[in-house]
N, C-alpha and C. Protein backbone atom coordinates (compact mmCIF):
# COMPACT_ATOMS: atom_id res chain seq x y z
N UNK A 1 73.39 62.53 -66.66
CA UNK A 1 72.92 63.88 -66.84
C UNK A 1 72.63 64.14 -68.31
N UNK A 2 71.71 65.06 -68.65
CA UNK A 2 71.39 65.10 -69.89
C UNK A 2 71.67 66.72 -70.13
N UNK A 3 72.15 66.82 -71.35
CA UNK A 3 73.35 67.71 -71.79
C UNK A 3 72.37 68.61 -72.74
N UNK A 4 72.05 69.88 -72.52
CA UNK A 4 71.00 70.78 -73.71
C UNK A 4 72.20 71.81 -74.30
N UNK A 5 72.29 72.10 -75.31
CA UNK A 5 72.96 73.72 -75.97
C UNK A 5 71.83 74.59 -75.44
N UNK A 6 72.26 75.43 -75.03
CA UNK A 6 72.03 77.34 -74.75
C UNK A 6 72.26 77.77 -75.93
N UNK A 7 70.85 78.06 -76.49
CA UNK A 7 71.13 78.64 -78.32
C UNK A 7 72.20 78.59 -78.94
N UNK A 8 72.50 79.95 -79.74
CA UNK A 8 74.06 79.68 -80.00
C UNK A 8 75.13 80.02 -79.25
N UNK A 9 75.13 80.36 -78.31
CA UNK A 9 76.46 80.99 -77.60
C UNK A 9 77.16 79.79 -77.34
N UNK A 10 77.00 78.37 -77.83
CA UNK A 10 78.15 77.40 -77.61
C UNK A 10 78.26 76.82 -75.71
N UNK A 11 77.05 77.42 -75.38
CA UNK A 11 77.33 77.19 -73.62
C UNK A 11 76.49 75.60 -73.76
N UNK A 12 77.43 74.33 -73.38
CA UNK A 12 76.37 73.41 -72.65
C UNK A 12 75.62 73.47 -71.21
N UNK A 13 74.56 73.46 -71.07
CA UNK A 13 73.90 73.40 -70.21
C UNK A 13 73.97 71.94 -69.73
N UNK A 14 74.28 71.16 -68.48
CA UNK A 14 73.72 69.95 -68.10
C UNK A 14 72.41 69.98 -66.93
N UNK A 15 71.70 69.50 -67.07
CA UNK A 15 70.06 69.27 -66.19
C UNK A 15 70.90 68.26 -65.02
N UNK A 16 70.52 68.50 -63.72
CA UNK A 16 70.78 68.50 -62.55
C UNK A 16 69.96 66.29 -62.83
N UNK A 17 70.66 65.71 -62.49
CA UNK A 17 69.72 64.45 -62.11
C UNK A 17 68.78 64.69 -60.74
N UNK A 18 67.62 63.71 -61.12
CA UNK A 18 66.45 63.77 -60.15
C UNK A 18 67.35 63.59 -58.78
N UNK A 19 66.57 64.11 -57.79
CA UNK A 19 67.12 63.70 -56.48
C UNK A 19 66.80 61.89 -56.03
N UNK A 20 65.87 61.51 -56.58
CA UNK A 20 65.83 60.06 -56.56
C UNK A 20 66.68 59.14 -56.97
N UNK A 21 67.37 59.66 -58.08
CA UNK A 21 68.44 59.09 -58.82
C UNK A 21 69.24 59.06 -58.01
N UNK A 22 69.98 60.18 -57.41
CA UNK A 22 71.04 60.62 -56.33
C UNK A 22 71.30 59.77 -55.59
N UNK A 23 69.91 59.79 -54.67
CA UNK A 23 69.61 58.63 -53.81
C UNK A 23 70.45 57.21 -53.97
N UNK A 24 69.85 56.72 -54.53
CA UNK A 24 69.71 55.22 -55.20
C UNK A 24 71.32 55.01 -55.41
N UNK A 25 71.96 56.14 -56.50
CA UNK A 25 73.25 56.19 -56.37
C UNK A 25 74.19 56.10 -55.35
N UNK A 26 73.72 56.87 -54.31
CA UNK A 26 74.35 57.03 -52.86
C UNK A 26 74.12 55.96 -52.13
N UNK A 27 73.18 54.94 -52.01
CA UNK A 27 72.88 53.49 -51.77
C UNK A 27 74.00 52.66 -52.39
N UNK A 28 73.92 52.52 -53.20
CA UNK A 28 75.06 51.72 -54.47
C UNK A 28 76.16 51.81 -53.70
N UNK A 29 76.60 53.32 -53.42
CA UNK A 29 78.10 53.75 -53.02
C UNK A 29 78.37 53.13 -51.87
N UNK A 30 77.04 53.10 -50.95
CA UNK A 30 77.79 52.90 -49.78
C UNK A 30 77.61 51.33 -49.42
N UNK A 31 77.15 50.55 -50.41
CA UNK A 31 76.66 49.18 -50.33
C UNK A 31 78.25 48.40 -50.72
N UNK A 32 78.42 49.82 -51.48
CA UNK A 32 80.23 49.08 -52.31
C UNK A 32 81.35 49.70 -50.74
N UNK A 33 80.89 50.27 -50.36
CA UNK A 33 81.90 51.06 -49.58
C UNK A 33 82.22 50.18 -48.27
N UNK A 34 81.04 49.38 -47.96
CA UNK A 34 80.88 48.35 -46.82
C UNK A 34 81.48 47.14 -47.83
N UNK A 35 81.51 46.72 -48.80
CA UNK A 35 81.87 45.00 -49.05
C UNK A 35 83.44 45.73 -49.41
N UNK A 36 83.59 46.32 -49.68
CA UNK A 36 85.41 46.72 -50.23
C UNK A 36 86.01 46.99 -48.67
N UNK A 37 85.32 47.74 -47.50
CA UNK A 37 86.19 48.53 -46.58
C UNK A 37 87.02 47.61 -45.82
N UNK A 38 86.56 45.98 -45.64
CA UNK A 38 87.29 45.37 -45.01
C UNK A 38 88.52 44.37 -46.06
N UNK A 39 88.73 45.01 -47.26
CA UNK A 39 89.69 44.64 -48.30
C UNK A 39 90.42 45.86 -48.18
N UNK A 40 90.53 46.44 -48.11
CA UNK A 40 91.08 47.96 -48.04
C UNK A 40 91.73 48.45 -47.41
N UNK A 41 91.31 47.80 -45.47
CA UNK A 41 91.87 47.95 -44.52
C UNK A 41 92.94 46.77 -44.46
N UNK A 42 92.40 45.47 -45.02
CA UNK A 42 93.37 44.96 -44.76
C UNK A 42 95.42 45.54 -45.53
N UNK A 43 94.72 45.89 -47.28
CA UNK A 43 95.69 46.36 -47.72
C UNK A 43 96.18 47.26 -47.36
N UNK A 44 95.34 48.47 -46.33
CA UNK A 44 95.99 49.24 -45.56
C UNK A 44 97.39 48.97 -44.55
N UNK A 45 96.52 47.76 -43.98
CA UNK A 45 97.73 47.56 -42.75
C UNK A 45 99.42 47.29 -43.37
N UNK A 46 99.57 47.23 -44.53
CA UNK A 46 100.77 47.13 -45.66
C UNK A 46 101.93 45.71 -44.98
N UNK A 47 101.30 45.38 -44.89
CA UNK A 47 101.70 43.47 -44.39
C UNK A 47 102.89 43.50 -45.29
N UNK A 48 103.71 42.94 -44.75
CA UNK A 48 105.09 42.94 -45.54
C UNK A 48 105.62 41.48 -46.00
N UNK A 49 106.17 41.37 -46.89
CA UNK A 49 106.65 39.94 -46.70
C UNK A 49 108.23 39.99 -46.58
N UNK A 50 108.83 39.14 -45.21
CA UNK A 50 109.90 38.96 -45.30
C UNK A 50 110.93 37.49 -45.45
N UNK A 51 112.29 38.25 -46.17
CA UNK A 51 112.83 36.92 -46.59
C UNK A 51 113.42 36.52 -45.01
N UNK A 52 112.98 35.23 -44.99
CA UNK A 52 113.89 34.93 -43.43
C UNK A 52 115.21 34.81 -43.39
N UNK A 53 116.32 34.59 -44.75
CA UNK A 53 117.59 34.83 -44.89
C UNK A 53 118.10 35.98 -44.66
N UNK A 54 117.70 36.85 -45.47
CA UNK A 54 118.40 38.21 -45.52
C UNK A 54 117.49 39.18 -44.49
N UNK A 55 116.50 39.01 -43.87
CA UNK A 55 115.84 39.58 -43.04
C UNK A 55 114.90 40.44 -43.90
N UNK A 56 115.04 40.86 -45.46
CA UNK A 56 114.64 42.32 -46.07
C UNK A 56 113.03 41.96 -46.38
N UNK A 57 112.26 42.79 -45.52
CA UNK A 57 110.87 42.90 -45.88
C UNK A 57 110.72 43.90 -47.30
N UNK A 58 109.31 43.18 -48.11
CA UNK A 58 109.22 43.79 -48.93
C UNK A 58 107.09 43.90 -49.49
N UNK A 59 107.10 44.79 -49.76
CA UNK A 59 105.56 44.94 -50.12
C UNK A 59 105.33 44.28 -50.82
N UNK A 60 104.40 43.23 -50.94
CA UNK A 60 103.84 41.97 -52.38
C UNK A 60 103.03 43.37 -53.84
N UNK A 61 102.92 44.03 -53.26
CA UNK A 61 102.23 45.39 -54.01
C UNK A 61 102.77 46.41 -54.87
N UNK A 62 103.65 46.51 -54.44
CA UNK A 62 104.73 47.71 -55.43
C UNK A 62 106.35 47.43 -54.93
N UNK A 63 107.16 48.23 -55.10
CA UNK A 63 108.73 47.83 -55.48
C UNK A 63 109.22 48.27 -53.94
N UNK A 64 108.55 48.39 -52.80
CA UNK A 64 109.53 48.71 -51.53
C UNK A 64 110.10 47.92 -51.11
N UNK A 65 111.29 47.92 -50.93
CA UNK A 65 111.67 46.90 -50.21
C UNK A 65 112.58 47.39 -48.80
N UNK A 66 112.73 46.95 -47.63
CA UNK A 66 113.19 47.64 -46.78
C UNK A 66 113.94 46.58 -45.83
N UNK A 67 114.69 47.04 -44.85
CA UNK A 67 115.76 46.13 -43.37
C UNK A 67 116.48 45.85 -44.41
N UNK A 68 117.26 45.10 -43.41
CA UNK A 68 118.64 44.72 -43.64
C UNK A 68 119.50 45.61 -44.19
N UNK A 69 120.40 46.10 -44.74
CA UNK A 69 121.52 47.16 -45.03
C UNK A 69 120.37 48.21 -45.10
N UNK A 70 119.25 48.39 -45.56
CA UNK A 70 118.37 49.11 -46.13
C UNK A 70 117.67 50.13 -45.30
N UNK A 71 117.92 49.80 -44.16
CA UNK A 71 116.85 50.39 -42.77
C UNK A 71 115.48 50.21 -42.85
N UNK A 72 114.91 50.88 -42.26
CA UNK A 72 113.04 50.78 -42.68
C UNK A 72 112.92 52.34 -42.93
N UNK A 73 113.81 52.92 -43.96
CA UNK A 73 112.92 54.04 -44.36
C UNK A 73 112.61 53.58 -45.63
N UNK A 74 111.77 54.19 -46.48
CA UNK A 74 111.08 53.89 -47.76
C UNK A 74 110.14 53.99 -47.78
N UNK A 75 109.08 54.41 -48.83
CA UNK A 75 107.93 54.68 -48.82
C UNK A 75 107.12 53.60 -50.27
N UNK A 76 105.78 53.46 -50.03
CA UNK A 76 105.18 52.86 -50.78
C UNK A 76 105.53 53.52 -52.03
N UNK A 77 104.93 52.85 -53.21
CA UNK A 77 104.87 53.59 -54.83
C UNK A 77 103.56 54.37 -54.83
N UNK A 78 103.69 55.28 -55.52
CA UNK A 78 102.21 56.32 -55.55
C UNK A 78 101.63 55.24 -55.68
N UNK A 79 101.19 54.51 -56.83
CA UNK A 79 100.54 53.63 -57.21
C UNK A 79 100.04 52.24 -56.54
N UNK A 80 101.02 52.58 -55.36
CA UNK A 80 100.53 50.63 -54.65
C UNK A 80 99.42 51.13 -53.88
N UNK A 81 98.75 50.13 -53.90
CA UNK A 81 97.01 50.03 -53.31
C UNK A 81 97.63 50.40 -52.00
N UNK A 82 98.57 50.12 -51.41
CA UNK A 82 98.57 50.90 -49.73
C UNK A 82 98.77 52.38 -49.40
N UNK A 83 99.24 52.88 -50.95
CA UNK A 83 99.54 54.59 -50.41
C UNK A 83 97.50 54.79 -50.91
N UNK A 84 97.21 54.37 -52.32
CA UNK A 84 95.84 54.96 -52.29
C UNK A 84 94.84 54.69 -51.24
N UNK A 85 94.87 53.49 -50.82
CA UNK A 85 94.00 53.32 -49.34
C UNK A 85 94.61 54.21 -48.41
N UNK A 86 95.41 54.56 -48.28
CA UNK A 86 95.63 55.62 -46.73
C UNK A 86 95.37 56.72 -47.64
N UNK A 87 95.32 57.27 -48.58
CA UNK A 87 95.37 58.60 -49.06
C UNK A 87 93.61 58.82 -48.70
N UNK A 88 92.84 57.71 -49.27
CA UNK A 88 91.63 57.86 -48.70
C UNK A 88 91.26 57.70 -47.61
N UNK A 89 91.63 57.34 -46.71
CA UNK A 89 91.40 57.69 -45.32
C UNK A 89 91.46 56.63 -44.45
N UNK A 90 91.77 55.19 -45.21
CA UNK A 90 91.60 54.15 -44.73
C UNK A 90 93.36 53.55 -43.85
């Protein structure tokens, strides 16, 4: 977007991009949205890895770890790719 001053009153104005631009952009998005969605889902499904000794599954992704004395409550880390893939819808 290209950015004009409004005389002096200090207001930036930004100019709207062409609708062609938009376009083309919105192509891009969804060209990325199809090669990522089946990486995404997979990290969705939050595959666990467990120790076969102690039984305790744990996310390869962030710090959960869960079973054994532990139960299976616990939740992902904000930050592990499995809470942001479900937060987006995946």
């Amino acid at each position: 977007m290209e950015r004009k001053h409004a005389g002096d009153s200090g207001i930036t104005v930004e100019t709207p991009e062409t609708l062609e631009t938009l376009r083309l952009r919105i192509e891009q998005l969804e060209v990325e949205n199809v090669a990522l969605r089946p990486i995404v889902l997979r990290m969705a499904e939050a595959r666990m890895c467990r120790d076969g000794v102690t039984m305790i599954e744990s996310c390869p992704h962030c710090s959960l770890r869960r079973g054994g004395s532990y139960g299976y409550a616990g939740k992902h880390d904000p930050a592990c790719i499995v809470t942001v893939a479900r937060a987006l819808g995946f």
